[in-house]
Protein backbone atom coordinates (compact mmCIF):
# COMPACT_ATOMS: atom_id res chain seq x y z
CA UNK A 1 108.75 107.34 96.38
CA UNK A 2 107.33 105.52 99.38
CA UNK A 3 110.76 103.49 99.96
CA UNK A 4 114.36 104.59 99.43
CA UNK A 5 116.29 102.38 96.75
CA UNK A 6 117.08 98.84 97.66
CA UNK A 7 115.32 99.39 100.89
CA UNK A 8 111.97 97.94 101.60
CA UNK A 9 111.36 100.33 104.95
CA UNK A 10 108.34 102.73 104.27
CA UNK A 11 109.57 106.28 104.29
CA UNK A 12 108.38 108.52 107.49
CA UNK A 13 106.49 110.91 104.54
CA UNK A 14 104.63 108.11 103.03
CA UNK A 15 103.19 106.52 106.13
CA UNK A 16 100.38 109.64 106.02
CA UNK A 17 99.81 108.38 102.51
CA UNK A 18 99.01 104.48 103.76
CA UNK A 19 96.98 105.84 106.70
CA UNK A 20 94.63 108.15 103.96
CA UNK A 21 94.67 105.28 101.81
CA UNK A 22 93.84 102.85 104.79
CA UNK A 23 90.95 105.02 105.86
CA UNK A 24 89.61 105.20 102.18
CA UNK A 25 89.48 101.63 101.61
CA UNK A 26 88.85 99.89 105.29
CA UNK A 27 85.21 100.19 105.07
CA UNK A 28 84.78 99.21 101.35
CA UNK A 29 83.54 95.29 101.24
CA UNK A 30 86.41 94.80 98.23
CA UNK A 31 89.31 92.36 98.59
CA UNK A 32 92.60 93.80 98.70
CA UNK A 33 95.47 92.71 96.48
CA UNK A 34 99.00 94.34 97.52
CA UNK A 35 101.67 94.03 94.62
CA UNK A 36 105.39 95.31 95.52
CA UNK A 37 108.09 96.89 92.88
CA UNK A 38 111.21 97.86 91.94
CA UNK A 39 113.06 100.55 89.52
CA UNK A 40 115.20 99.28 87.16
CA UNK A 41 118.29 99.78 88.72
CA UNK A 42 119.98 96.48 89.80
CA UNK A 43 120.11 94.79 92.96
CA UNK A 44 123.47 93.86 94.14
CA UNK A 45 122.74 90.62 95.20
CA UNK A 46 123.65 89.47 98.95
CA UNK A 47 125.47 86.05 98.47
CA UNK A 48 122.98 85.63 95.14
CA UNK A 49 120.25 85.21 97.63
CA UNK A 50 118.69 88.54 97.59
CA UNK A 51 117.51 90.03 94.76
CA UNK A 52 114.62 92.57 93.09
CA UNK A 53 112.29 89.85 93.90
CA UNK A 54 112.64 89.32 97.22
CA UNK A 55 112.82 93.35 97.81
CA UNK A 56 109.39 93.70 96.05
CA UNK A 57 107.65 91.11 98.18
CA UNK A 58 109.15 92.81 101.20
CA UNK A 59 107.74 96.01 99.89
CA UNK A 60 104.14 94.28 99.50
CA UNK A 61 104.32 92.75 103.19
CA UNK A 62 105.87 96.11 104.54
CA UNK A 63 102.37 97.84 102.94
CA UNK A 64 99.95 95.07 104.01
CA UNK A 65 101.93 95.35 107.73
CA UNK A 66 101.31 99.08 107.74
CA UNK A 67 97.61 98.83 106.39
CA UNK A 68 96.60 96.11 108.88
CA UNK A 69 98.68 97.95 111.76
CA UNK A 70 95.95 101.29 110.41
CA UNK A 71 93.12 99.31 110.71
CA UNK A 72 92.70 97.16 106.83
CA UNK A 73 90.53 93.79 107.75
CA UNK A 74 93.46 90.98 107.05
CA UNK A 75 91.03 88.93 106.04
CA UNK A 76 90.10 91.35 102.86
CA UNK A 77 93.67 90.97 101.91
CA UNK A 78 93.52 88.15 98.59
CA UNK A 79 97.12 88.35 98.15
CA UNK A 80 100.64 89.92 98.38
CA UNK A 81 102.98 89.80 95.23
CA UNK A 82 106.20 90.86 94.60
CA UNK A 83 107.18 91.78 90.63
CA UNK A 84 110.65 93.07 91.14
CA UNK A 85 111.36 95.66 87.74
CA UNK A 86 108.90 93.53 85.94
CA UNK A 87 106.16 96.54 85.42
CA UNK A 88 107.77 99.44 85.16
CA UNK A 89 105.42 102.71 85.26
């Protein structure tokens, strides 16, 4: 897994995996669209406020921060979306 449950940090290991990824896909003309998940397991909600939702956006930004920081044109990015446990692989 590229994050730890109920975190949205990018694990150490994964980082390599966003920099290959980065370098793939940084010279390709294609827009970029980042989407952010969740398991299944729930969220225990901070004061209601924070729930699968808001951790799968933060997982989307946390990628699209990461890809930019390894060189991914921001302006090839056409969106960031967070679906919580919505899709489930």
């Amino acid at each position: 897994s590229m994050f730890q449950s109920g975190s949205a940090v990018i694990r150490p290991e994964a980082r390599q995996a966003f920099a290959q990824v980065t370098e793939s896909l940084r010279s390709l003309p294609n827009m970029l669209e980042i989407s952010g998940h969740t398991d299944a397991k729930p969220f225990p909600s901070r004061a209601g406020t924070y729930t699968n939702w808001e951790l799968s956006a933060d997982r989307a930004n946390a990628a699209r921060r990461l890809m930019e920081g390894f060189g991914f044109p921001a302006p090839q990015i056409k969106s960031v979306v967070g679906k919580a446990a919505q899709e489930l692989k």
